[in-house]
Protein backbone atom coordinates (compact mmCIF):
# COMPACT_ATOMS: atom_id res chain seq x y z
CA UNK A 1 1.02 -15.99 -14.90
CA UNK A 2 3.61 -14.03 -16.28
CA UNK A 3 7.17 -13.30 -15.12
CA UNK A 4 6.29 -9.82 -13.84
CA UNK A 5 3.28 -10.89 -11.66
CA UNK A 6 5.23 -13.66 -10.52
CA UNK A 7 8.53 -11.44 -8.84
CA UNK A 8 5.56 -8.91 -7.66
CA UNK A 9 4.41 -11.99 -5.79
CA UNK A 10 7.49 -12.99 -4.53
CA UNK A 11 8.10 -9.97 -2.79
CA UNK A 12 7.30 -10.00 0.74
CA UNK A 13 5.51 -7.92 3.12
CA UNK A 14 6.17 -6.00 5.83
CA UNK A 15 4.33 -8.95 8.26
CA UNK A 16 6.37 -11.45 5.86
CA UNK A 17 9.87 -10.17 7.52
CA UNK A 18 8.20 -9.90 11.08
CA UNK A 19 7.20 -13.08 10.61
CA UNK A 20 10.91 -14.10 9.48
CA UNK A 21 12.41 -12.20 12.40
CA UNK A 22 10.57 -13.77 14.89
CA UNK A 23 11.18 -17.40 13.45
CA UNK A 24 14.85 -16.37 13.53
CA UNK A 25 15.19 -15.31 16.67
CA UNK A 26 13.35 -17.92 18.13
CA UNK A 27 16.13 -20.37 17.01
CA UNK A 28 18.47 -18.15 17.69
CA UNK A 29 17.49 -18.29 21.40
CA UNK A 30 16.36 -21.51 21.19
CA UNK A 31 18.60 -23.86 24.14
CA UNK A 32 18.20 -26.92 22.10
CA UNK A 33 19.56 -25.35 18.52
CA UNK A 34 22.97 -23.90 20.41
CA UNK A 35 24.62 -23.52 17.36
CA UNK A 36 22.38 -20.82 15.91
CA UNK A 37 23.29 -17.75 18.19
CA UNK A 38 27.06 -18.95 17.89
CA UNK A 39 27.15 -19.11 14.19
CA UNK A 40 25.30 -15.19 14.36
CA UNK A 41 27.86 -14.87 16.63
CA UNK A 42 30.45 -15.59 14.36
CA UNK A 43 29.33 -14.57 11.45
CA UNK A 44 26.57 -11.94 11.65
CA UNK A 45 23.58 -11.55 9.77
CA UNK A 46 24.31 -14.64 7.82
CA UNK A 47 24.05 -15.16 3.73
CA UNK A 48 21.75 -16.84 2.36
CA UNK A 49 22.23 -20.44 2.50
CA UNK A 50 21.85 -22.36 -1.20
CA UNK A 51 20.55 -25.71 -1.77
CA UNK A 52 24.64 -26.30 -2.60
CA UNK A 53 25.75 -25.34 0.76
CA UNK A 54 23.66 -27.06 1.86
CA UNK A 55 24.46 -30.51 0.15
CA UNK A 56 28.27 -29.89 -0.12
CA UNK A 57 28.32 -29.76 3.85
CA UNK A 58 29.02 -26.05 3.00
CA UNK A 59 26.81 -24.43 5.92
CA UNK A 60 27.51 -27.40 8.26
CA UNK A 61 31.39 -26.67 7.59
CA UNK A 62 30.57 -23.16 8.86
CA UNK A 63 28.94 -23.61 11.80
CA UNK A 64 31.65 -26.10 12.90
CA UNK A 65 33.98 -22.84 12.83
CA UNK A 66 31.60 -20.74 15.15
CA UNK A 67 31.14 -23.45 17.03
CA UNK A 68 34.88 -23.55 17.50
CA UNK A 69 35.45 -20.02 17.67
CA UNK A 70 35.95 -17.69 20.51
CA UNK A 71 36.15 -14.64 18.99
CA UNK A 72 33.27 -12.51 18.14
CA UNK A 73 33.14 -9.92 15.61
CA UNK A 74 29.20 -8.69 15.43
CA UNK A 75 27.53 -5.25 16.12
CA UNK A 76 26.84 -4.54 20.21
CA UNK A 77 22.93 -4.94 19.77
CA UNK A 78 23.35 -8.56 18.07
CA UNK A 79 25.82 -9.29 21.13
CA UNK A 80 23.80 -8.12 23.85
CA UNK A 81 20.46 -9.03 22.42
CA UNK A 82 21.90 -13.22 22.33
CA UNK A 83 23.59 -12.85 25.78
CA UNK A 84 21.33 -10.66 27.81
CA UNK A 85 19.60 -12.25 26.07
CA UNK A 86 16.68 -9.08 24.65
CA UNK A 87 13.89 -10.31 22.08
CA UNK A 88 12.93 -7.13 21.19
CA UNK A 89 16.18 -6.15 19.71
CA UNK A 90 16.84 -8.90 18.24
CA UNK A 91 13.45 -9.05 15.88
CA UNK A 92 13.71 -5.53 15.43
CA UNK A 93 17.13 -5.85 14.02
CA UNK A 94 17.04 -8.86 11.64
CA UNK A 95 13.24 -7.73 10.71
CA UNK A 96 15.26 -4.24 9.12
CA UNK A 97 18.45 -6.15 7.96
CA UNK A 98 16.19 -8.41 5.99
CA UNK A 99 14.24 -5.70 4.39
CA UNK A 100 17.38 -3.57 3.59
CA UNK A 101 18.42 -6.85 1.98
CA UNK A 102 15.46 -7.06 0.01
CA UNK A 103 15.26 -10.36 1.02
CA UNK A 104 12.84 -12.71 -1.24
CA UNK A 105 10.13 -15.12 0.77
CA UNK A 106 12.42 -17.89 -0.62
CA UNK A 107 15.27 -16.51 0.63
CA UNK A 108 13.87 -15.82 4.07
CA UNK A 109 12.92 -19.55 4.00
CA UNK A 110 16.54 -20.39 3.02
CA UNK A 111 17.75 -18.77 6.17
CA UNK A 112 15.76 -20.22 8.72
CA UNK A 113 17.09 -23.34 7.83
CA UNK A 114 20.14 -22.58 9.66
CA UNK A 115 17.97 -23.53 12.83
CA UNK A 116 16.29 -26.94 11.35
CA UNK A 117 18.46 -29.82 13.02
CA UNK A 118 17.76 -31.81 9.98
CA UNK A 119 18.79 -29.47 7.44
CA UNK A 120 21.78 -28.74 9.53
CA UNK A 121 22.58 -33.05 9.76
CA UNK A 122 21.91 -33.11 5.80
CA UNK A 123 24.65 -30.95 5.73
CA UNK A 124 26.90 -32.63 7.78
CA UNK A 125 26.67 -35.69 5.43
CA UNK A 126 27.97 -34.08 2.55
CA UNK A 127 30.35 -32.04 5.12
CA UNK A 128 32.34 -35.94 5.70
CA UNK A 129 31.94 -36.68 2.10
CA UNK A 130 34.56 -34.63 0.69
CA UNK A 131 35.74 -36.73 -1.96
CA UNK A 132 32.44 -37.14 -3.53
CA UNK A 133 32.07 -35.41 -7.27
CA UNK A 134 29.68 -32.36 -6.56
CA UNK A 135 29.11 -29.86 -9.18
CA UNK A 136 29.79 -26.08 -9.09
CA UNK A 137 28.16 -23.87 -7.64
CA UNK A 138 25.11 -22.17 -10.03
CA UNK A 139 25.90 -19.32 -11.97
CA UNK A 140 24.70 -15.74 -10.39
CA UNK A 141 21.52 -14.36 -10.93
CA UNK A 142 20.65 -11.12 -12.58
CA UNK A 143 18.80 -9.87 -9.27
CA UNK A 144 22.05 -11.19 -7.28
CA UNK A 145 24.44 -9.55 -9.72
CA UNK A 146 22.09 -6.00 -9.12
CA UNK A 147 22.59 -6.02 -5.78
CA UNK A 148 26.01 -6.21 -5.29
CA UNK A 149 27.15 -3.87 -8.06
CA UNK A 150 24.44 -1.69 -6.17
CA UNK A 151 26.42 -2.42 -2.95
CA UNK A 152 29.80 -1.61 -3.72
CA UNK A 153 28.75 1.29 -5.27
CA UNK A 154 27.50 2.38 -1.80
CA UNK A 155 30.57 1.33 0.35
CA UNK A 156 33.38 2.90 -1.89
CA UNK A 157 33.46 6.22 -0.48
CA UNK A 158 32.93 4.64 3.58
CA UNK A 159 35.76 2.25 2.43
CA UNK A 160 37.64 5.38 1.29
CA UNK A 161 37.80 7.10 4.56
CA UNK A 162 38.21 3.66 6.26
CA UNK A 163 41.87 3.38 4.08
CA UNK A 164 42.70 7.16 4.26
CA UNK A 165 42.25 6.18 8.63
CA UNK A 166 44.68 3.07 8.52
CA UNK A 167 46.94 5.04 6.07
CA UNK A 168 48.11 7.26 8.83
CA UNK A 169 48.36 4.79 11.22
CA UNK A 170 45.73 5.34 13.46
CA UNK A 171 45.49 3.03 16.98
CA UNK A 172 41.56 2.82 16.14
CA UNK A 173 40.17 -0.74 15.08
CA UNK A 174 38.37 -1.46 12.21
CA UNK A 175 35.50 -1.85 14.47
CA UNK A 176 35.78 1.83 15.92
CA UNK A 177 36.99 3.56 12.45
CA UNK A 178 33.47 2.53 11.54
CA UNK A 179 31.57 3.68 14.07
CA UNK A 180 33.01 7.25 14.06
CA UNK A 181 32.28 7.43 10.27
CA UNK A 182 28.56 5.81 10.80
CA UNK A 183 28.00 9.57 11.13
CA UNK A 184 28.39 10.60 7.41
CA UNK A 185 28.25 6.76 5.98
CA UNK A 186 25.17 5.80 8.25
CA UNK A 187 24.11 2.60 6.30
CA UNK A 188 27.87 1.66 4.40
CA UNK A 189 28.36 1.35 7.74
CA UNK A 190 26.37 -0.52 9.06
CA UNK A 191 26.69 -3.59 6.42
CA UNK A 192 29.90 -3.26 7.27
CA UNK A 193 30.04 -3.42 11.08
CA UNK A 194 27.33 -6.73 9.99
CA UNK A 195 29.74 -8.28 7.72
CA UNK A 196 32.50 -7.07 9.91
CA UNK A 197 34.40 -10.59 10.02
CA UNK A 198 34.25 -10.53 6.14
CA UNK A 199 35.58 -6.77 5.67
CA UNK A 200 38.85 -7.29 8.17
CA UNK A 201 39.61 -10.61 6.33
CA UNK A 202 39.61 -8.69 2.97
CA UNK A 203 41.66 -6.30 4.29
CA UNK A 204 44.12 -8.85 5.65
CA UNK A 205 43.85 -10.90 1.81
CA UNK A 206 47.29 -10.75 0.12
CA UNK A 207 45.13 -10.64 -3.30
CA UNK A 208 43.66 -7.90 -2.09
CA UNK A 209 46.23 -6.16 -0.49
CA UNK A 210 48.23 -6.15 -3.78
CA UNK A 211 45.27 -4.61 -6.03
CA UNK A 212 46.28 -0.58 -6.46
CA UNK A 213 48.91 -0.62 -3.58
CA UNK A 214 49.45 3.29 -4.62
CA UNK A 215 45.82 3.99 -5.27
CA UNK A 216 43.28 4.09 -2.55
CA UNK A 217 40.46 4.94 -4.80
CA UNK A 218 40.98 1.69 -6.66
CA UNK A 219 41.57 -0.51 -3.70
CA UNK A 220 38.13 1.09 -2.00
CA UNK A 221 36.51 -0.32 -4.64
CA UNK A 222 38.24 -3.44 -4.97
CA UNK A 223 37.69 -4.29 -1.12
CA UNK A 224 33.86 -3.39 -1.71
CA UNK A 225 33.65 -5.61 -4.88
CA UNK A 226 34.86 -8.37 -2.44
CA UNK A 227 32.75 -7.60 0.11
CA UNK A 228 29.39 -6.94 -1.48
CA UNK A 229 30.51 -9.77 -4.36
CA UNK A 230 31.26 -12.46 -1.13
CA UNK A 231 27.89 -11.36 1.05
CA UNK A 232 25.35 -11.31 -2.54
CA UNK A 233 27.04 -13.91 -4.85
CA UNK A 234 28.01 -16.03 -2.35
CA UNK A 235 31.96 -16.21 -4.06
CA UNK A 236 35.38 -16.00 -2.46
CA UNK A 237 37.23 -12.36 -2.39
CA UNK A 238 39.16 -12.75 -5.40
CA UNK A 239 36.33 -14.92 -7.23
CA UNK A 240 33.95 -11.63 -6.09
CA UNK A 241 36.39 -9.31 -7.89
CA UNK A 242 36.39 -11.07 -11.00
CA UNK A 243 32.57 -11.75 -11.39
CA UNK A 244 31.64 -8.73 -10.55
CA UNK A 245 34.58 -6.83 -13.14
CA UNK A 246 32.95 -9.09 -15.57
CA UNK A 247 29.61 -8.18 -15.44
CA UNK A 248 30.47 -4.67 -15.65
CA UNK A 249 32.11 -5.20 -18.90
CA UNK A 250 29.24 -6.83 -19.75
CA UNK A 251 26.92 -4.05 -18.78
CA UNK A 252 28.85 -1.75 -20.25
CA UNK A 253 29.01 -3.03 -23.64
CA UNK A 254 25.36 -4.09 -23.62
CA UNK A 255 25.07 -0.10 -22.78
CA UNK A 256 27.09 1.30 -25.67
């Protein structure tokens, strides 16, 4: 079988990521797996777990911090659909953030181990085992790298209008600055009102903060590099930044 036929395979279809979305939610609203709708709480429409995060006590160490948070930074419908709580919504909405994602069958598997109690105890091992030699984290793919130049490309003009708002010291929240734009930025948007706990932390980064002080075109796309480079690589802000300025370069030269 050759490499083409094999990603055609890969892909999945439409009943793959119903399928998906109704495992998800399932767990999500599941009373004996608590921890799922607070860590969607917390963080969203979550990344894709690897089998590192998994093994470093990476995922575990995350879902300790929704578990211990009280604040809440997700879109209304995610909210409502866990509290009310409202099935429908819920499937419906991680069914078409998974397929905006273009979200591999392996990857859809990765996710729903958020919900498997042993996963999530696996984790916790390596979680209390932090002095134990692990190895770094694997190198990005070529599919993972696509989609997050791909994203930031997308969010820099949203981000734009998002600095241009805070420049003249508007009341508004991140949160609300969003959803007024969502008008002319519909799906920018609406990663970023998913990822909304990632973008305000970016914003509040020092290393960000001091990338292009006097240029808001440059820091829009340094905040999206971060972004898109954190939610697709799987990388801290700064770590984002560079990987992703990197492969440009590469690209770039391979180009010329």
């Amino acid at each position: 079988m050759n490499k083409h036929h094999s990603e055609q395979q890969s892909l999945p279809t439409d009943e793959d990521y119903q399928r998906f979305a109704d495992d998800f939610v399932d767990a999500a609203l599941d009373p004996r797996k608590p921890w799922v709708a607070q860590y969607i709480m917390v963080f969203g429409f979550p990344p894709v777990p690897t089998e590192e995060d998994i093994a470093s006590g990476g995922l575990a160490a995350k879902i300790r911090r929704a578990i211990a948070s009280d604040s809440f930074f997700v879109e209304d419908w995610i909210h409502n659909g866990l509290t009310k709580p409202d099935r429908e919504i819920l499937v419906d909405g991680f069914k078409e953030r998974a397929k905006e994602r273009q979200l591999t069958r392996d990857e859809l598997s990765r996710l729903l181990v958020c919900g498997d109690p042993k996963t999530v105890k696996r984790s916790l091992k390596g979680f209390v085992k932090p002095f134990k030699f692990r190895p770094g984290p694997a190198p990005p793919t070529e599919r993972q790298y696509n989609q997050a130049l791909d994203q930031a490309k997308v969010l820099v003009p949203a981000l734009r209008k998002l600095l241009e708002q805070q420049a003249v010291g508007t009341t508004h929240s991140v949160r609300d600055i969003l959803r007024y734009l969502a008008k002319d930025f519909s799906k920018p948007c609406r990663f970023l009102l998913d990822n909304i706990h990632l973008l305000e932390g970016c914003l509040e980064d020092p290393n960000i903060l001091a990338k292009a002080k006097t240029r808001p075109d440059a820091r829009a796309r340094a905040v999206a590099d971060a972004i898109a480079g954190s939610v697709y690589l799987n990388r801290k802000f700064t770590t984002a930044l560079e990987y992703l300025r990197i492969e440009r370069r590469r690209r770039d030269k391979s180009s010329s």
